[in-house]
N, C-alpha and C. Protein backbone atom coordinates (compact mmCIF):
# COMPACT_ATOMS: atom_id res chain seq x y z
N UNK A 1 0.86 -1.18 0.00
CA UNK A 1 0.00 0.00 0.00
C UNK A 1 0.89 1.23 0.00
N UNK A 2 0.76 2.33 -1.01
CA UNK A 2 0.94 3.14 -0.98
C UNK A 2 0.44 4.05 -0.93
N UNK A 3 0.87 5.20 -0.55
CA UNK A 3 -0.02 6.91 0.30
C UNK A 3 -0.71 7.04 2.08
N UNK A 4 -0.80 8.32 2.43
CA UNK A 4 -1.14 8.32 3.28
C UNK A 4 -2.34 8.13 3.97
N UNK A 5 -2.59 7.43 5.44
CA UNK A 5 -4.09 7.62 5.44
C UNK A 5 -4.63 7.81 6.67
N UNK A 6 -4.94 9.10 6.46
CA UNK A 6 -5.69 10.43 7.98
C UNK A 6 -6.26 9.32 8.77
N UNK A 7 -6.29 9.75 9.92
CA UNK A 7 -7.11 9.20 10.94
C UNK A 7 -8.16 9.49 11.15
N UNK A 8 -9.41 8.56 10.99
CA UNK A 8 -10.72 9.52 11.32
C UNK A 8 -12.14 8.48 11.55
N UNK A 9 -12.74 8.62 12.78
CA UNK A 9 -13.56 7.87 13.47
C UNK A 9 -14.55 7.67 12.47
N UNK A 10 -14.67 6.15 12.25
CA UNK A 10 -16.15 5.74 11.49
C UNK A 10 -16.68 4.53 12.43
N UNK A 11 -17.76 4.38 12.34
CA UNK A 11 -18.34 3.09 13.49
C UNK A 11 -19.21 1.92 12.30
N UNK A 12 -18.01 0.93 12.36
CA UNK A 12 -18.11 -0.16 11.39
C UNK A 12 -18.28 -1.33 12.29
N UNK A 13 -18.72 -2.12 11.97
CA UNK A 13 -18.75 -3.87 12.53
C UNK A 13 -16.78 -4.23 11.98
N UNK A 14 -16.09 -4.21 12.43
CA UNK A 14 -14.76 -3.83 12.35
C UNK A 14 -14.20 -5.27 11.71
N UNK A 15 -14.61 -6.86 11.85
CA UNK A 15 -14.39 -7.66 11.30
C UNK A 15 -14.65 -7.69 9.90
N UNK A 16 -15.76 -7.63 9.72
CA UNK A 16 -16.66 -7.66 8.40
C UNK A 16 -16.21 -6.56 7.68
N UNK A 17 -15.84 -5.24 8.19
CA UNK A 17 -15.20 -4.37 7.08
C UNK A 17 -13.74 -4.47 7.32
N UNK A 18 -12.95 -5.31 7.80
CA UNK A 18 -12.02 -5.51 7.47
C UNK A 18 -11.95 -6.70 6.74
N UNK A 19 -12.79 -8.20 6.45
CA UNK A 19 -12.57 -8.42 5.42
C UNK A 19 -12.85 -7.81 4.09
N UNK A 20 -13.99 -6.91 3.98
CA UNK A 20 -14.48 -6.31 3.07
C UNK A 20 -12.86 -5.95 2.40
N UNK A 21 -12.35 -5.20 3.15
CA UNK A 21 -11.48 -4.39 2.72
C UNK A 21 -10.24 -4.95 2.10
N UNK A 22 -10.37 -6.18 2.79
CA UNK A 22 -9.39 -7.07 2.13
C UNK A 22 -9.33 -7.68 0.80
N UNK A 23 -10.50 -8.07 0.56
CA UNK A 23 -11.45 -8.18 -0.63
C UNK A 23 -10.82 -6.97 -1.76
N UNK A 24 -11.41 -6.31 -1.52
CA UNK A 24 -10.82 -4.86 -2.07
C UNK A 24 -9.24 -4.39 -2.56
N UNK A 25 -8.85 -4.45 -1.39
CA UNK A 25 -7.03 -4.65 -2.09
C UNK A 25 -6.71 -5.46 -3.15
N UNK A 26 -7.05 -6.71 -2.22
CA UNK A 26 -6.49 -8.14 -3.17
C UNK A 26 -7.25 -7.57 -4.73
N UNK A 27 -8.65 -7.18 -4.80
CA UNK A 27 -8.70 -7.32 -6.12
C UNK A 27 -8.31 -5.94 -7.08
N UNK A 28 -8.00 -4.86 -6.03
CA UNK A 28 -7.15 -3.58 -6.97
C UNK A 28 -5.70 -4.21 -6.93
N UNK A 29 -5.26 -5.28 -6.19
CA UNK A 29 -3.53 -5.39 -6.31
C UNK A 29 -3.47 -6.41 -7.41
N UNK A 30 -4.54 -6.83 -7.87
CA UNK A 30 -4.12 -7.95 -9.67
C UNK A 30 -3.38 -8.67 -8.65
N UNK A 31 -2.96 -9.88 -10.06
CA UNK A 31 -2.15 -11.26 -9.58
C UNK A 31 -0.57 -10.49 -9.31
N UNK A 32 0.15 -11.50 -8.68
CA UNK A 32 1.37 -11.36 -8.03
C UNK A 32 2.58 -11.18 -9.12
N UNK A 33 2.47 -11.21 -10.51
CA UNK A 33 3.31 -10.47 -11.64
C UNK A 33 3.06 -9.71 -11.75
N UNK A 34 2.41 -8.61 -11.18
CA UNK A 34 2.26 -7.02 -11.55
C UNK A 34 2.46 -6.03 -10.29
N UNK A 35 3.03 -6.96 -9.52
CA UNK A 35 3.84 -6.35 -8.20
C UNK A 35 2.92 -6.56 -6.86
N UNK A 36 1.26 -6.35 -6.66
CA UNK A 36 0.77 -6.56 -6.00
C UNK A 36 0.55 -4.77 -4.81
N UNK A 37 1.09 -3.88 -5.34
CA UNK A 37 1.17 -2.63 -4.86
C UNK A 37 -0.19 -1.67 -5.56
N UNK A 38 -1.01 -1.26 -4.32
CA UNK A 38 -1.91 -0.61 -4.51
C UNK A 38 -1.73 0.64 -3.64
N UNK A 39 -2.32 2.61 -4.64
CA UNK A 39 -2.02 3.27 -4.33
C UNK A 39 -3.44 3.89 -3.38
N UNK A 40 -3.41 4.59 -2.54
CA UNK A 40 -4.46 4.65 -1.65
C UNK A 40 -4.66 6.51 -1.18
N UNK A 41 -5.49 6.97 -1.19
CA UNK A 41 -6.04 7.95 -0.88
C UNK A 41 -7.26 8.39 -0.48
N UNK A 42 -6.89 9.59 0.85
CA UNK A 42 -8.04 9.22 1.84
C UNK A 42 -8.54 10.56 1.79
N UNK A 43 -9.61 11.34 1.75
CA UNK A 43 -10.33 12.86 2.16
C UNK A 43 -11.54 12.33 2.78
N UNK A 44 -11.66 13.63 3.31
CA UNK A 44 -12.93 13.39 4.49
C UNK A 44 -13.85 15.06 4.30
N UNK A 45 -14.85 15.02 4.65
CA UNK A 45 -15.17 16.41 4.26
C UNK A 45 -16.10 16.65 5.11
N UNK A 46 -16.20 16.39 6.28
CA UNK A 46 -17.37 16.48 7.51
C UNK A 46 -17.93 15.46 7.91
N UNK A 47 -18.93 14.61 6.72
CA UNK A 47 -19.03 13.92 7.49
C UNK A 47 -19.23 12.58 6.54
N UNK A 48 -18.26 12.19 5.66
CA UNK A 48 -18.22 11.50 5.08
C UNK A 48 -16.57 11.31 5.14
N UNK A 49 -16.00 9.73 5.42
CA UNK A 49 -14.57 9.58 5.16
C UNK A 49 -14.60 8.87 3.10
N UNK A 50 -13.74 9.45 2.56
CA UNK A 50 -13.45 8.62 1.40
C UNK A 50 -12.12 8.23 1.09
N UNK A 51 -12.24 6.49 0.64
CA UNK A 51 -11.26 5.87 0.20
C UNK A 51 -11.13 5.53 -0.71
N UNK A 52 -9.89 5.72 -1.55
CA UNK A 52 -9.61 5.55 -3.14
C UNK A 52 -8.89 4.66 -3.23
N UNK A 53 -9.11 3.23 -3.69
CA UNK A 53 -7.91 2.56 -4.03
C UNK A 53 -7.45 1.75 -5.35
N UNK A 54 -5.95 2.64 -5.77
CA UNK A 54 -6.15 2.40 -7.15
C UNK A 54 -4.90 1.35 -7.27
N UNK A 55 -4.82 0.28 -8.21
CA UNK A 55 -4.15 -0.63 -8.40
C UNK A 55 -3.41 -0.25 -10.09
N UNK A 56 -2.60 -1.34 -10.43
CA UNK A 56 -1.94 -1.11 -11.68
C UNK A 56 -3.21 -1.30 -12.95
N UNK A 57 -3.52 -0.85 -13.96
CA UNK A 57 -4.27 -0.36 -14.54
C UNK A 57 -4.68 -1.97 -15.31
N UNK A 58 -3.83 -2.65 -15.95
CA UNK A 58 -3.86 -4.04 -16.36
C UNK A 58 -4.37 -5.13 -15.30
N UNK A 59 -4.61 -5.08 -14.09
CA UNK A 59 -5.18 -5.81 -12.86
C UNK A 59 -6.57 -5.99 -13.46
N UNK A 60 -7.29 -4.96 -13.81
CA UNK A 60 -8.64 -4.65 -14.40
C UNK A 60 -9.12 -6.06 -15.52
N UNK A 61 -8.21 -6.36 -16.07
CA UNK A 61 -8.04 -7.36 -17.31
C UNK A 61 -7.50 -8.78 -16.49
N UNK A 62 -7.18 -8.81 -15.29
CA UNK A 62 -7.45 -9.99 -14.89
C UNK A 62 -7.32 -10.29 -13.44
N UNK A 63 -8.93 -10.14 -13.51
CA UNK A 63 -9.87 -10.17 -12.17
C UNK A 63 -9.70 -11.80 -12.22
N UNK A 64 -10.23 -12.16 -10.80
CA UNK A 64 -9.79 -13.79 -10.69
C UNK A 64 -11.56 -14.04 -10.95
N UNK A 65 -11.70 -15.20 -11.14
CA UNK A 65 -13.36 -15.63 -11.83
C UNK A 65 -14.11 -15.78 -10.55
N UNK A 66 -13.81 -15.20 -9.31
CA UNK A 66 -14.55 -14.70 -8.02
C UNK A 66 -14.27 -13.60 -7.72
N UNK A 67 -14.10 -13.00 -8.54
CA UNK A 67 -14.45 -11.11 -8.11
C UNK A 67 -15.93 -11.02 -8.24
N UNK A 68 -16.51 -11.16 -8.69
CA UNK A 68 -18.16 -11.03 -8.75
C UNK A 68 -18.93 -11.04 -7.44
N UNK A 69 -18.25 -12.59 -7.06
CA UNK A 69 -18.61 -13.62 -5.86
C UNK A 69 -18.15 -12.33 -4.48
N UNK A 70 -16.68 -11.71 -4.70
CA UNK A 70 -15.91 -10.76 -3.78
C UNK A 70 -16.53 -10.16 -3.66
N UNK A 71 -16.66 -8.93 -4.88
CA UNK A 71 -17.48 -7.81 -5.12
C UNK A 71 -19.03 -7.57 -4.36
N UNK A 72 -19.71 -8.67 -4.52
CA UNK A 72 -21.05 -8.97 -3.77
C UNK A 72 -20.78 -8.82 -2.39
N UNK A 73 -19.91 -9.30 -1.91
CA UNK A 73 -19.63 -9.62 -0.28
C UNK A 73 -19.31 -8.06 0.55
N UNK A 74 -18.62 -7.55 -0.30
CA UNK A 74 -17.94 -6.20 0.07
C UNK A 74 -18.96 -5.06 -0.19
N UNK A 75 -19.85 -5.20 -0.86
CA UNK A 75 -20.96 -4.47 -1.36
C UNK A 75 -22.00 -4.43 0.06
N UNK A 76 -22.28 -6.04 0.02
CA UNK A 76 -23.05 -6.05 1.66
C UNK A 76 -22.57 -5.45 2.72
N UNK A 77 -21.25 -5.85 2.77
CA UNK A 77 -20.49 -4.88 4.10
C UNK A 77 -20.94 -3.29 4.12
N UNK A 78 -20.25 -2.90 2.96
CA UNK A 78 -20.51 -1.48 2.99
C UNK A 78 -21.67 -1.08 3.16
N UNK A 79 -22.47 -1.46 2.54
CA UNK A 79 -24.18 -1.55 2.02
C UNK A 79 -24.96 -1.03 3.66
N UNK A 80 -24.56 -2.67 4.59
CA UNK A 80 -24.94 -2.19 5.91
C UNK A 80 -24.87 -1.38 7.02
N UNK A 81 -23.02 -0.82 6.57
CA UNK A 81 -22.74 0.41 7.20
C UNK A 81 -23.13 1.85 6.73
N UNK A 82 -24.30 1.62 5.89
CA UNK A 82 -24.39 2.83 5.38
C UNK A 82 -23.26 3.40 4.95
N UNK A 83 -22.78 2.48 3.85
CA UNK A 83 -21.78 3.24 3.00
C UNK A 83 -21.79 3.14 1.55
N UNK A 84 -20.86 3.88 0.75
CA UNK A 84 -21.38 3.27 -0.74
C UNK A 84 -19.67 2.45 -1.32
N UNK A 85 -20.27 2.14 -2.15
CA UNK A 85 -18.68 1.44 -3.20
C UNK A 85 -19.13 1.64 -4.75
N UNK A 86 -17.80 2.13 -5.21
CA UNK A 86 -17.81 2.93 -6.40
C UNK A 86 -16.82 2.76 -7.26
N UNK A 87 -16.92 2.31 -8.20
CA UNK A 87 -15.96 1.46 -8.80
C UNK A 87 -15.00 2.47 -10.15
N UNK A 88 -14.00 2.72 -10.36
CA UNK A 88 -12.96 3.42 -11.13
C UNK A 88 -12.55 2.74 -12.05
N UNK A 89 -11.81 3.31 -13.11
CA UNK A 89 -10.64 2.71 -13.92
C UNK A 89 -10.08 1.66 -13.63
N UNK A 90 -9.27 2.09 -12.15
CA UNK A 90 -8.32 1.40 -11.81
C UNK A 90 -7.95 0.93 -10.79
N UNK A 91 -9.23 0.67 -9.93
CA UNK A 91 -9.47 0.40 -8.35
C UNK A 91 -11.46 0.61 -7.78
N UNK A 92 -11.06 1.53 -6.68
CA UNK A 92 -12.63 1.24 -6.12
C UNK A 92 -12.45 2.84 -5.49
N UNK A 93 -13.62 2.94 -4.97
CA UNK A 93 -14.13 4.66 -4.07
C UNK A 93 -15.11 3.84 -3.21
N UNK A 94 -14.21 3.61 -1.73
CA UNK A 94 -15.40 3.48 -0.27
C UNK A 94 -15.72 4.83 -0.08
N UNK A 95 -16.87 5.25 0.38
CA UNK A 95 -17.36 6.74 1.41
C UNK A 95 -18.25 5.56 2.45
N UNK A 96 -17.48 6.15 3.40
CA UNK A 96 -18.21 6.20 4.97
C UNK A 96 -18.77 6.72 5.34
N UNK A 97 -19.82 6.93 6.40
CA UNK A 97 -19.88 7.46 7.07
C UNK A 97 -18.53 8.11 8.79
N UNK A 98 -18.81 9.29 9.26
CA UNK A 98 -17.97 9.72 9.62
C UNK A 98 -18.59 9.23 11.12
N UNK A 99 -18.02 8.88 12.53
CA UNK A 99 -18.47 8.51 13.83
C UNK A 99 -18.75 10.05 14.23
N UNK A 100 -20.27 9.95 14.71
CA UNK A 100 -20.58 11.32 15.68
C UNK A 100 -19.54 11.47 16.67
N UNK A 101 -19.85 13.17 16.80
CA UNK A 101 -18.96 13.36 18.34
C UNK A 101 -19.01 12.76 19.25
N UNK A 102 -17.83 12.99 20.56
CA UNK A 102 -18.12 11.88 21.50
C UNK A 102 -19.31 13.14 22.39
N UNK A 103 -19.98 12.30 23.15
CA UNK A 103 -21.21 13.17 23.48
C UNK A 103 -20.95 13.66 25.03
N UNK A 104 -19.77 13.56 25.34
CA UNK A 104 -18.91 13.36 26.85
C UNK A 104 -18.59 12.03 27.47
N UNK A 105 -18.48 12.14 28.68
CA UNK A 105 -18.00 11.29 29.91
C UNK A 105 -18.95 10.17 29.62
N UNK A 106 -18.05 9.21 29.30
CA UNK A 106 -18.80 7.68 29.29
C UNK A 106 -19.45 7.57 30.53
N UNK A 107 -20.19 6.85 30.72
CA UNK A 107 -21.03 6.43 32.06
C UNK A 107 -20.16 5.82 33.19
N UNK A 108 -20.36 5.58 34.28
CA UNK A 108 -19.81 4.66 35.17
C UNK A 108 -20.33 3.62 35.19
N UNK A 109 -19.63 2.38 35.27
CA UNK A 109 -20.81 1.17 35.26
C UNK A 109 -20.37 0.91 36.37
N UNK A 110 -21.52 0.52 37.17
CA UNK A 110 -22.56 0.08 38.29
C UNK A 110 -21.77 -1.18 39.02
N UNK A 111 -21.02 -0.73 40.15
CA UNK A 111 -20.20 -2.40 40.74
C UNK A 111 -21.02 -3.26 41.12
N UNK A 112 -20.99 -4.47 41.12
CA UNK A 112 -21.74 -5.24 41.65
C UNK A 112 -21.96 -5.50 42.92
């Protein structure tokens, strides 16, 4: 992975969009003769985070015959977090949602 990427609170089911996301690389990084290096870029604009991730341009021309099967899976992820996926040239566009403020002082929980 290449580029930088801001820090910024989103409230995801954190397994499930991390395979999502995995999903995602693997299929912007193409097979392992074309280096496997994907370039990544992140903006946020209040209250949406967005992720760009673009792979070598020939990856596009050979998707493995379960990207469809991928694609579907990562779609649901996002789908449920109220997010979208958006597909490029030469990679993908996640937008998030952004995590509300914290609203203060967590609660005390109650000793037994």
């Amino acid at each position: 992975v290449r580029g930088d990427i801001q820090a910024q609170d989103i409230r995801v089911a954190v397994p499930a969009m991390r395979h999502a996301m995995s999903l995602l690389l693997d299929l912007a990084a193409g097979p392992s003769h074309l280096g496997r290096v994907v370039d990544v870029t992140c903006t946020f604009d209040g209250d949406r985070y967005e992720l760009t991730i673009s792979g070598p341009p020939e990856a596009v021309s050979k998707l493995p015959p379960n990207a469809g099967e991928a694609l579907a899976i990562v779609k649901f992820v996002i789908d449920r977090e109220d997010g979208e996926l958006r597909c490029h040239p030469t990679g993908f566009v996640v937008r998030l949602a952004a995590a509300p403020p914290p609203s203060g002082a967590m609660p005390a929980i109650p000793k037994p």
